[in-house]
N, C-alpha and C. Protein backbone atom coordinates (compact mmCIF):
# COMPACT_ATOMS: atom_id res chain seq x y z
N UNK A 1 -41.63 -26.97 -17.99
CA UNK A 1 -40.51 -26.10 -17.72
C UNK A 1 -39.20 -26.88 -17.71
N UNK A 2 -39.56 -28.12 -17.67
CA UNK A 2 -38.02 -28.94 -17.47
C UNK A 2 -37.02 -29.01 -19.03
N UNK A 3 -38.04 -28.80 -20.07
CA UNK A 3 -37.53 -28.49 -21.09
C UNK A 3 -36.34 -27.40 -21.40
N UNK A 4 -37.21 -26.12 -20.68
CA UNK A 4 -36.55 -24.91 -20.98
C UNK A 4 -35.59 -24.48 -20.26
N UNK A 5 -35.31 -25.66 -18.85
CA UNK A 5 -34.29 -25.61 -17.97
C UNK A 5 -33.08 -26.48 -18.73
N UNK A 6 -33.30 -27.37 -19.71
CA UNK A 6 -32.32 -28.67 -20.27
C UNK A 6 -32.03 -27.37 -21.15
N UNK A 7 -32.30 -26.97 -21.61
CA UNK A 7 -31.86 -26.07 -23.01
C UNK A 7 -30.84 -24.80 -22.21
N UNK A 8 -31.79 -24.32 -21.30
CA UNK A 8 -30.60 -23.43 -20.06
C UNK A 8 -29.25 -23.86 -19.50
N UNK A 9 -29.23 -24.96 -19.39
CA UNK A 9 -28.52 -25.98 -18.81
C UNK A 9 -27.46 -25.92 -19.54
N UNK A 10 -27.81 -26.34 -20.74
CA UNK A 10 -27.04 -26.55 -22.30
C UNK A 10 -26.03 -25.59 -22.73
N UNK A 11 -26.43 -24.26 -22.29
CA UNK A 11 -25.76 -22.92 -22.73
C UNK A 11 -24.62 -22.71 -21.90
N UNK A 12 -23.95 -21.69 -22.18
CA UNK A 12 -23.16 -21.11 -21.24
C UNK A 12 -22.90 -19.74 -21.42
N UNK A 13 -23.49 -19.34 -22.50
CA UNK A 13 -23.31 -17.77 -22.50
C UNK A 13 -24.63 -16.94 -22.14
N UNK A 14 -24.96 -16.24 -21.57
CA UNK A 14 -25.61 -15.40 -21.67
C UNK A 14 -25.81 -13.56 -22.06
N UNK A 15 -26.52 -13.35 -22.91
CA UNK A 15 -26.41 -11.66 -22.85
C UNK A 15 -27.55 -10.97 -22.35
N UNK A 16 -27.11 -9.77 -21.73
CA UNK A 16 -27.63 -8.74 -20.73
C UNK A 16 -27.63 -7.55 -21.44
N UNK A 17 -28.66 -6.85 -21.76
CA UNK A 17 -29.14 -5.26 -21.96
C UNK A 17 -29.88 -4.76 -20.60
N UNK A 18 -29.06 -3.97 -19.65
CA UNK A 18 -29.60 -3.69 -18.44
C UNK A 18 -30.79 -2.10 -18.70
N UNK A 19 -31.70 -2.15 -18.22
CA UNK A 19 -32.25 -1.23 -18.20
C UNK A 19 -31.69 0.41 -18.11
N UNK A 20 -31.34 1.22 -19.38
CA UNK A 20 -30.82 2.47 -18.91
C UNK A 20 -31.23 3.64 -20.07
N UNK A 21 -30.78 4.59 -19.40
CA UNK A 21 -30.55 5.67 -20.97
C UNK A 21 -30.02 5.64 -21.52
N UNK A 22 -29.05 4.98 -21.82
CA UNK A 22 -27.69 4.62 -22.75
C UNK A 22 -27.73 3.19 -23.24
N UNK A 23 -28.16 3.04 -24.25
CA UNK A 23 -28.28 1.35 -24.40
C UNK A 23 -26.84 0.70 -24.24
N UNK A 24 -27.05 -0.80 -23.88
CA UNK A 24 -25.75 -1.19 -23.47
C UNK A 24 -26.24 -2.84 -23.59
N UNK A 25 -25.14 -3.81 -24.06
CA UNK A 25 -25.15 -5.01 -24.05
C UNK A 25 -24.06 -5.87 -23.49
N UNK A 26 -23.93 -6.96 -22.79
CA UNK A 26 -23.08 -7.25 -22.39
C UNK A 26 -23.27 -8.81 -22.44
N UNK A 27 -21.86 -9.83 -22.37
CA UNK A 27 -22.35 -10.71 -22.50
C UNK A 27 -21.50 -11.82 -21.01
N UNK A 28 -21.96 -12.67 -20.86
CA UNK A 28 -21.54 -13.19 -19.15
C UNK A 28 -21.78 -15.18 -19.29
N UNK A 29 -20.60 -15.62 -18.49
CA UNK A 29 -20.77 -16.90 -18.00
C UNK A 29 -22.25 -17.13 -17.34
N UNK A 30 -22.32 -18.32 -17.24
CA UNK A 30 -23.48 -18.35 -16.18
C UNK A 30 -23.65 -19.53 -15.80
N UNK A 31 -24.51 -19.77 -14.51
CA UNK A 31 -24.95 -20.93 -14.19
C UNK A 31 -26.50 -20.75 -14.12
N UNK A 32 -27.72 -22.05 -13.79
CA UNK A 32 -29.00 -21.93 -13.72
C UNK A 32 -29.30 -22.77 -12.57
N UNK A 33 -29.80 -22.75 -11.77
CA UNK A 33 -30.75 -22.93 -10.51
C UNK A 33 -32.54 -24.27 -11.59
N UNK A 34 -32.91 -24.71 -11.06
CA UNK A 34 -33.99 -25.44 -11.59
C UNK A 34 -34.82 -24.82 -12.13
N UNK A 35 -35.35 -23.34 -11.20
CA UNK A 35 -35.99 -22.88 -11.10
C UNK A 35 -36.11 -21.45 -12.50
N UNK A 36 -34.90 -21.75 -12.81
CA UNK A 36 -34.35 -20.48 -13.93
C UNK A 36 -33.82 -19.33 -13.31
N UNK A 37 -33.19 -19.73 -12.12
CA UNK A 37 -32.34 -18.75 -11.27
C UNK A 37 -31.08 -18.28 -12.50
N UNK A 38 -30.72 -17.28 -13.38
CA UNK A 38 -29.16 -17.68 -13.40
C UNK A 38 -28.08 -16.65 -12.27
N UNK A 39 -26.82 -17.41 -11.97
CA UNK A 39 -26.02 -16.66 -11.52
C UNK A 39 -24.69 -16.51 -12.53
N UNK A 40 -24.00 -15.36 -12.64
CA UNK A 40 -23.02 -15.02 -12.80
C UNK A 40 -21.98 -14.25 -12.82
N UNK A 41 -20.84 -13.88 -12.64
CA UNK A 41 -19.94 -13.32 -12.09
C UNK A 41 -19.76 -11.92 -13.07
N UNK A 42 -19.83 -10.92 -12.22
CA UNK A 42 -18.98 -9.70 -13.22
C UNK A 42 -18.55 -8.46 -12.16
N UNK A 43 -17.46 -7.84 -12.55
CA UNK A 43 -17.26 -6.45 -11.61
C UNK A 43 -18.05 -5.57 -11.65
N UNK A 44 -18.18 -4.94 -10.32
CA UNK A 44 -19.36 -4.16 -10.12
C UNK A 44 -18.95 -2.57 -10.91
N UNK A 45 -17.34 -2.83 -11.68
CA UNK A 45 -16.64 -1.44 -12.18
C UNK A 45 -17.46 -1.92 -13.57
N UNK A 46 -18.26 -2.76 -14.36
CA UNK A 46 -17.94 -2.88 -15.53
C UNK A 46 -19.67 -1.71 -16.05
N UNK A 47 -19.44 -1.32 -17.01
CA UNK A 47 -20.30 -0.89 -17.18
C UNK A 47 -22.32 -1.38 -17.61
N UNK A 48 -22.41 -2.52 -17.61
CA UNK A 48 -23.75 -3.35 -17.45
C UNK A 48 -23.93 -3.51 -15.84
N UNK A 49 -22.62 -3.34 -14.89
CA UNK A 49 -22.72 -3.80 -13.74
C UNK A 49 -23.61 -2.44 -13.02
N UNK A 50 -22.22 -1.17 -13.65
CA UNK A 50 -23.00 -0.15 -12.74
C UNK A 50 -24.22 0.12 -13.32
N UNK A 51 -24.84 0.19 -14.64
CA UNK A 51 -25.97 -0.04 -15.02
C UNK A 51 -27.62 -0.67 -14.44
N UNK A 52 -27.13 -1.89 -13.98
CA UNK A 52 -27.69 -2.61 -13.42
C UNK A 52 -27.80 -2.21 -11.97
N UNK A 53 -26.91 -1.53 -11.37
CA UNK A 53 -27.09 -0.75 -9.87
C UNK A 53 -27.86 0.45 -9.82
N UNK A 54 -27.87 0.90 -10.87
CA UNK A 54 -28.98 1.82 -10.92
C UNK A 54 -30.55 1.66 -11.13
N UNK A 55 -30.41 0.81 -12.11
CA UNK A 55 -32.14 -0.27 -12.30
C UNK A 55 -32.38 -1.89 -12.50
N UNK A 56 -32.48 -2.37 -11.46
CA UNK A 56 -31.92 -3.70 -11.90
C UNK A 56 -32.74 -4.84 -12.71
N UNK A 57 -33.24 -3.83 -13.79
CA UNK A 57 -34.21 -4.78 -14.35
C UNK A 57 -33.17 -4.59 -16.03
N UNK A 58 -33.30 -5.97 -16.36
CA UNK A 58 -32.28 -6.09 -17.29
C UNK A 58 -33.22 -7.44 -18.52
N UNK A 59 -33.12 -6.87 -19.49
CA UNK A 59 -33.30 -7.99 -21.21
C UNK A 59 -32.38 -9.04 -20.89
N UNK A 60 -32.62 -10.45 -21.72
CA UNK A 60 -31.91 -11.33 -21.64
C UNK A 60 -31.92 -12.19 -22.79
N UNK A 61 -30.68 -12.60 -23.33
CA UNK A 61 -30.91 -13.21 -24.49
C UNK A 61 -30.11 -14.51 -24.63
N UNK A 62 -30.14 -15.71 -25.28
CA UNK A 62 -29.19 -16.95 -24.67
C UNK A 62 -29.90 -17.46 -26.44
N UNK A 63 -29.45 -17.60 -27.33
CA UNK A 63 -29.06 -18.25 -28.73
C UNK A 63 -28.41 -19.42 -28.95
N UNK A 64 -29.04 -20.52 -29.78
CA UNK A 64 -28.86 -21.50 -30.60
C UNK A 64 -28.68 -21.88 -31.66
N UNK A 65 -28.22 -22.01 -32.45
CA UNK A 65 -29.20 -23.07 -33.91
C UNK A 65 -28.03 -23.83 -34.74
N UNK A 66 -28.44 -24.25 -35.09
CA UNK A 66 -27.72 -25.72 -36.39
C UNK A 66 -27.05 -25.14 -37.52
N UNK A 67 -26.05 -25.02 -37.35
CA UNK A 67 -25.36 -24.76 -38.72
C UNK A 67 -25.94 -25.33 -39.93
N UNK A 68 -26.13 -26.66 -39.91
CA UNK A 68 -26.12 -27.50 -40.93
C UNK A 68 -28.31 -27.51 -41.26
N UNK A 69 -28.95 -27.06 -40.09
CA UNK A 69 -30.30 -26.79 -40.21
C UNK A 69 -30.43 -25.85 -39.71
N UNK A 70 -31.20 -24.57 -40.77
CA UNK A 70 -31.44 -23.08 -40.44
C UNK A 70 -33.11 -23.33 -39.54
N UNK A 71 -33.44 -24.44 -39.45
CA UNK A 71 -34.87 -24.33 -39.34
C UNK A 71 -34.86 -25.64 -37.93
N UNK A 72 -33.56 -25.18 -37.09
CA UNK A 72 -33.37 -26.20 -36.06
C UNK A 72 -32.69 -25.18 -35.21
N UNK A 73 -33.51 -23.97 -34.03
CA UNK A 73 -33.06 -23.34 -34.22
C UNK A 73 -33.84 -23.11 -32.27
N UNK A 74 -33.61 -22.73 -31.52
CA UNK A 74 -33.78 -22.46 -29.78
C UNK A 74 -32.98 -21.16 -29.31
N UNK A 75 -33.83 -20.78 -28.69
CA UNK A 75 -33.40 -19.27 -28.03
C UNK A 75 -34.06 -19.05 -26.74
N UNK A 76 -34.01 -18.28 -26.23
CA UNK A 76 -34.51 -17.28 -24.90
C UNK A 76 -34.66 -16.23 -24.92
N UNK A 77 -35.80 -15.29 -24.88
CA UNK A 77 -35.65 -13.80 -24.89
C UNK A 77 -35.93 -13.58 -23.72
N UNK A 78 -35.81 -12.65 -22.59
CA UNK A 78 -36.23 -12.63 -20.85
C UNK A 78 -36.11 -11.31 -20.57
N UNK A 79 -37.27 -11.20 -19.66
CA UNK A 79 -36.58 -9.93 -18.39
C UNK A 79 -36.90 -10.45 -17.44
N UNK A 80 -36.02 -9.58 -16.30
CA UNK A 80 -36.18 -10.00 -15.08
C UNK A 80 -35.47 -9.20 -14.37
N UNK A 81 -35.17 -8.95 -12.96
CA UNK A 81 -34.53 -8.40 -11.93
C UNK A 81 -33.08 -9.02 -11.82
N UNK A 82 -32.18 -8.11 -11.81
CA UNK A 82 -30.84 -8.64 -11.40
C UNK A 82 -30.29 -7.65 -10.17
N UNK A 83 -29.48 -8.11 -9.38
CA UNK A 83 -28.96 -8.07 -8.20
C UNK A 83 -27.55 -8.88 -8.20
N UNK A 84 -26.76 -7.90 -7.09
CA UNK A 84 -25.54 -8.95 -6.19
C UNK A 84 -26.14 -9.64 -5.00
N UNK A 85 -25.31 -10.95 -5.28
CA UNK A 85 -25.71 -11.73 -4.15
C UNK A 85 -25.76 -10.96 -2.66
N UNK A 86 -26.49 -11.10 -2.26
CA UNK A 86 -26.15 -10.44 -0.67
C UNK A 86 -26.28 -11.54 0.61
N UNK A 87 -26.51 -13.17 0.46
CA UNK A 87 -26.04 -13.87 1.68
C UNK A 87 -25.43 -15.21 1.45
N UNK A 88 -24.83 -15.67 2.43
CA UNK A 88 -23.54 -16.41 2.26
C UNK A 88 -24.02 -17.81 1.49
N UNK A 89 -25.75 -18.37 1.90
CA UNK A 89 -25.78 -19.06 0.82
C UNK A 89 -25.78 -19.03 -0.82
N UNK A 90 -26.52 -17.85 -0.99
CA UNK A 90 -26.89 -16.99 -2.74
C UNK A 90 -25.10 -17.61 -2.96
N UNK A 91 -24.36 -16.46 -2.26
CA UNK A 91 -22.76 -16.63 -2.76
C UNK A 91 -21.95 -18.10 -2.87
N UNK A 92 -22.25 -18.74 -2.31
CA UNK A 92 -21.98 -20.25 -2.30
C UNK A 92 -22.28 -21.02 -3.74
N UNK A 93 -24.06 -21.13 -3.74
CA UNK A 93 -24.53 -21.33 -4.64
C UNK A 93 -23.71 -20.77 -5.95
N UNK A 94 -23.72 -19.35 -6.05
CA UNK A 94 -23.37 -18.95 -7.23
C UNK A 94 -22.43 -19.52 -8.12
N UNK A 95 -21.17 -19.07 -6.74
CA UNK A 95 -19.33 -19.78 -6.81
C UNK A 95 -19.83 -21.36 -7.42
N UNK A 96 -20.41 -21.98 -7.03
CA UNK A 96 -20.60 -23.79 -6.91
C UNK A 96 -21.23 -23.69 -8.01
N UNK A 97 -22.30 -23.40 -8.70
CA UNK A 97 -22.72 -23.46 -9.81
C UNK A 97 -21.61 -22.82 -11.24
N UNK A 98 -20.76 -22.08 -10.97
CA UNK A 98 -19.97 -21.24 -11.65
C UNK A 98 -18.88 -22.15 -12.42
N UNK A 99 -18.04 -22.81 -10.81
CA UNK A 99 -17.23 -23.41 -11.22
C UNK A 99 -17.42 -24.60 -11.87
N UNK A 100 -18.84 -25.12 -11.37
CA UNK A 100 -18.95 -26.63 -11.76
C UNK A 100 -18.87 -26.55 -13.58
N UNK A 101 -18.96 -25.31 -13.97
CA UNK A 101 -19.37 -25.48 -14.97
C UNK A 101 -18.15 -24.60 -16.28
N UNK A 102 -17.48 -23.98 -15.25
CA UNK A 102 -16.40 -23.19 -15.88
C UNK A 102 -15.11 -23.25 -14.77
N UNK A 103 -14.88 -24.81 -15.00
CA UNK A 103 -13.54 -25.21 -13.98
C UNK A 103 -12.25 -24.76 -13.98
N UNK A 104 -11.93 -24.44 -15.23
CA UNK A 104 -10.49 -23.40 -15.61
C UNK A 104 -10.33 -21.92 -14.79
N UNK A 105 -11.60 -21.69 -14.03
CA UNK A 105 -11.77 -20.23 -13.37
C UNK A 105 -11.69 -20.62 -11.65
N UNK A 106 -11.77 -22.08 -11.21
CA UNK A 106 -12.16 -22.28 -9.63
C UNK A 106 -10.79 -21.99 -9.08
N UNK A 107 -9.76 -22.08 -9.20
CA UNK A 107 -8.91 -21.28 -8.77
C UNK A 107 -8.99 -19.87 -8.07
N UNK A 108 -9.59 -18.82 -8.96
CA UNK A 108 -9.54 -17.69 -8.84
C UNK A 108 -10.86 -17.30 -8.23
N UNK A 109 -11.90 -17.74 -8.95
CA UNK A 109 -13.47 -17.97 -8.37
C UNK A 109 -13.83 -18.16 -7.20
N UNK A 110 -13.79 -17.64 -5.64
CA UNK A 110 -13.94 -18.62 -4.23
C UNK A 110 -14.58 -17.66 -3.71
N UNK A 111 -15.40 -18.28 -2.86
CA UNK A 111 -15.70 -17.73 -2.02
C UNK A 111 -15.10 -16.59 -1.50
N UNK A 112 -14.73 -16.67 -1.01
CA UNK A 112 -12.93 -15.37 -0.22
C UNK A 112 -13.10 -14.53 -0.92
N UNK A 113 -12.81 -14.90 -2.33
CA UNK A 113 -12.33 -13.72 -3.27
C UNK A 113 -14.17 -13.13 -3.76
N UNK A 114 -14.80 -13.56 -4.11
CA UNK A 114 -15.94 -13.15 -4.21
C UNK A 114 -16.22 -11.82 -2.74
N UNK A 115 -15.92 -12.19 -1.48
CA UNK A 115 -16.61 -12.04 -0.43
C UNK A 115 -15.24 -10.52 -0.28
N UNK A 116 -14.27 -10.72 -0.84
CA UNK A 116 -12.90 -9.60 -0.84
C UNK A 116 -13.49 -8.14 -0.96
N UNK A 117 -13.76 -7.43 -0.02
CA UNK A 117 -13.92 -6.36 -0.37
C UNK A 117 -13.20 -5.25 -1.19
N UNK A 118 -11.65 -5.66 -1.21
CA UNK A 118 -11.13 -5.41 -2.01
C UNK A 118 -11.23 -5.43 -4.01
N UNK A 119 -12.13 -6.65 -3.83
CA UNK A 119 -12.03 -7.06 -4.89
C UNK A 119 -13.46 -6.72 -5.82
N UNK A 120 -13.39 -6.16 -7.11
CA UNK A 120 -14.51 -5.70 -7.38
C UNK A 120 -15.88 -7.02 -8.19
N UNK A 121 -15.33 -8.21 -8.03
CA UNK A 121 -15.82 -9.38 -8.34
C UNK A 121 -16.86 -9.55 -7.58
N UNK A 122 -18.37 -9.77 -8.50
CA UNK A 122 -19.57 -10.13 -7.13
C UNK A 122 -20.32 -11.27 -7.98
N UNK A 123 -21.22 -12.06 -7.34
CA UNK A 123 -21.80 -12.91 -7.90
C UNK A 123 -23.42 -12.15 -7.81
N UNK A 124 -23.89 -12.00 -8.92
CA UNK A 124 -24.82 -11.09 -9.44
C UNK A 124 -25.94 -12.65 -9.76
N UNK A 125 -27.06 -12.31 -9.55
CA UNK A 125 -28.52 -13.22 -9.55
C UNK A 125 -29.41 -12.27 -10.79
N UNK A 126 -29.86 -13.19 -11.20
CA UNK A 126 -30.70 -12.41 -12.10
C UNK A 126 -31.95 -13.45 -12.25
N UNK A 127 -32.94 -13.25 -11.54
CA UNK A 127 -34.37 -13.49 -11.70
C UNK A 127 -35.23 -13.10 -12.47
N UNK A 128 -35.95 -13.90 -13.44
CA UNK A 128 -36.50 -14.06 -14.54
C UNK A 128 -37.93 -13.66 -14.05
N UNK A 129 -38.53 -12.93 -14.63
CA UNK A 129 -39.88 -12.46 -14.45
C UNK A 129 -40.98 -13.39 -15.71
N UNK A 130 -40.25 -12.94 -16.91
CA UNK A 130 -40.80 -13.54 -18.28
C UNK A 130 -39.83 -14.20 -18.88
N UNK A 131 -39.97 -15.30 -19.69
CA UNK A 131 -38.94 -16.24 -20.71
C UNK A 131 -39.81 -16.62 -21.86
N UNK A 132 -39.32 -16.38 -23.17
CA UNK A 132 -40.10 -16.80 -24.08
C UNK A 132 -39.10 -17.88 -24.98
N UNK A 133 -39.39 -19.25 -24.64
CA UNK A 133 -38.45 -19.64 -25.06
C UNK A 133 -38.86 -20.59 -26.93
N UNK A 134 -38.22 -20.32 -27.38
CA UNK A 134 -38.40 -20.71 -29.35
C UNK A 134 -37.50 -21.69 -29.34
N UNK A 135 -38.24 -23.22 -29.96
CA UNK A 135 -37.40 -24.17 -30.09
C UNK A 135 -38.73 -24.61 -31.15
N UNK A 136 -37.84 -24.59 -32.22
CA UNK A 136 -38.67 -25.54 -33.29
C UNK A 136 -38.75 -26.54 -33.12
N UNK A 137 -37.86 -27.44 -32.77
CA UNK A 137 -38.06 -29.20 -32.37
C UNK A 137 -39.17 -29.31 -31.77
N UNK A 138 -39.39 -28.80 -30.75
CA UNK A 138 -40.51 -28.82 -29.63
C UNK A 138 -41.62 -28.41 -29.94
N UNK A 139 -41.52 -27.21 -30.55
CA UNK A 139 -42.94 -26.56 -30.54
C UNK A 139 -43.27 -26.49 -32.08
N UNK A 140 -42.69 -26.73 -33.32
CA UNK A 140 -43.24 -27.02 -33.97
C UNK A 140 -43.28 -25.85 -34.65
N UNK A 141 -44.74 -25.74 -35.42
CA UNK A 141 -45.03 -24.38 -36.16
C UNK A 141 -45.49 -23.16 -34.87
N UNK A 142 -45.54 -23.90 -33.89
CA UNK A 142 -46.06 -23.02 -33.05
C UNK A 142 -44.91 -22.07 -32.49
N UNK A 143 -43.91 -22.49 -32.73
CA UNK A 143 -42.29 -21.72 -32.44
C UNK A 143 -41.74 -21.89 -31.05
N UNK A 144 -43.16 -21.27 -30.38
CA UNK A 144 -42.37 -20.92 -28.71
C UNK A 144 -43.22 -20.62 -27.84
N UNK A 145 -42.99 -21.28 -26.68
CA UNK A 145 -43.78 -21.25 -25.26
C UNK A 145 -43.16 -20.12 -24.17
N UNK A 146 -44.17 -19.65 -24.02
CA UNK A 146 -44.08 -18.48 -23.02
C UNK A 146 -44.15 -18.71 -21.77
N UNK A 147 -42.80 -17.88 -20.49
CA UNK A 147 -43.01 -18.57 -19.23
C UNK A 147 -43.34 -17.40 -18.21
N UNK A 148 -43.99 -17.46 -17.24
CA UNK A 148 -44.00 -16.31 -16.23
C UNK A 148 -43.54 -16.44 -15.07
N UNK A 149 -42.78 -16.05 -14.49
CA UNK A 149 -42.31 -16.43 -12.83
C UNK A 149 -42.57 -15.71 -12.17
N UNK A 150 -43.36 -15.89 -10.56
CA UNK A 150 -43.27 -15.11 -9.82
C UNK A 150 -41.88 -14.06 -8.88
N UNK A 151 -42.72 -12.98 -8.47
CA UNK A 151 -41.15 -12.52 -8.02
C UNK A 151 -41.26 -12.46 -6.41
């Protein structure tokens, strides 16, 4: 798994199709936990957000590959449960993983403002149930190793 956490690590975008009647895609900063925790920030006004408040089981997709080699090529396909943080460590964590990694935003990004009820900014968790992750380097002809996490 330490593989598929270096390759997580590596990224910074992630996209979200939240479970609904209306298909919907969205795409989000993020940070990762060891464990394949990711956290990342979005308003609870946006529409994947309220989506996701209604069923919080959401697709996940995180893309790679080599310009220069079509056949050098790593991805992630996932589901899993997503949620807003709801305690002061989750929110800590989130903020701290967020900024470390998207420092042009720690300004605005804090704790406070996360915690602002005013403010429609939440730090949202999304726990991975399944990960199928495809890396030709690694796996060869075999493509891709499949992961399961408990919930």
């Amino acid at each position: 798994m330490n593989d598929l956490f270096v390759f997580l690590e590596s990224q910074k975008l992630i996209t979200l199709s939240p479970k609904s009647s209306e298909p919907w895609i969205a795409n989000a900063f993020y940070g990762v936990t060891p464990d394949c925790t990711f956290y990342f920030v979005s308003s609870t006004e946006t529409k994947h957000s309220q989506q996701i408040l209604q069923d919080g089981t959401v697709a996940f997709n995180i893309a790679w590959y080599n310009p220069n080699n079509h056949t050098d090529r790593k991805a992630v396909q996932g589901v899993g449960t997503c949620m807003i943080a709801s305690t002061q460590e989750e929110i800590e964590l989130g903020v701290s993983l967020h900024n470390s990694r998207f420092p042009e935003f720690a300004k605005r990004i804090t704790k406070e403002w996360i915690e602002d009820d005013a403010n429609s900014g939440k730090i949202w968790i999304l726990k991975p149930s399944f990960i199928k992750f495809w890396n030709d380097e690694l796996y060869k002809d075999d493509e891709s190793k499949e992961f399961t996490f408990e919930k």
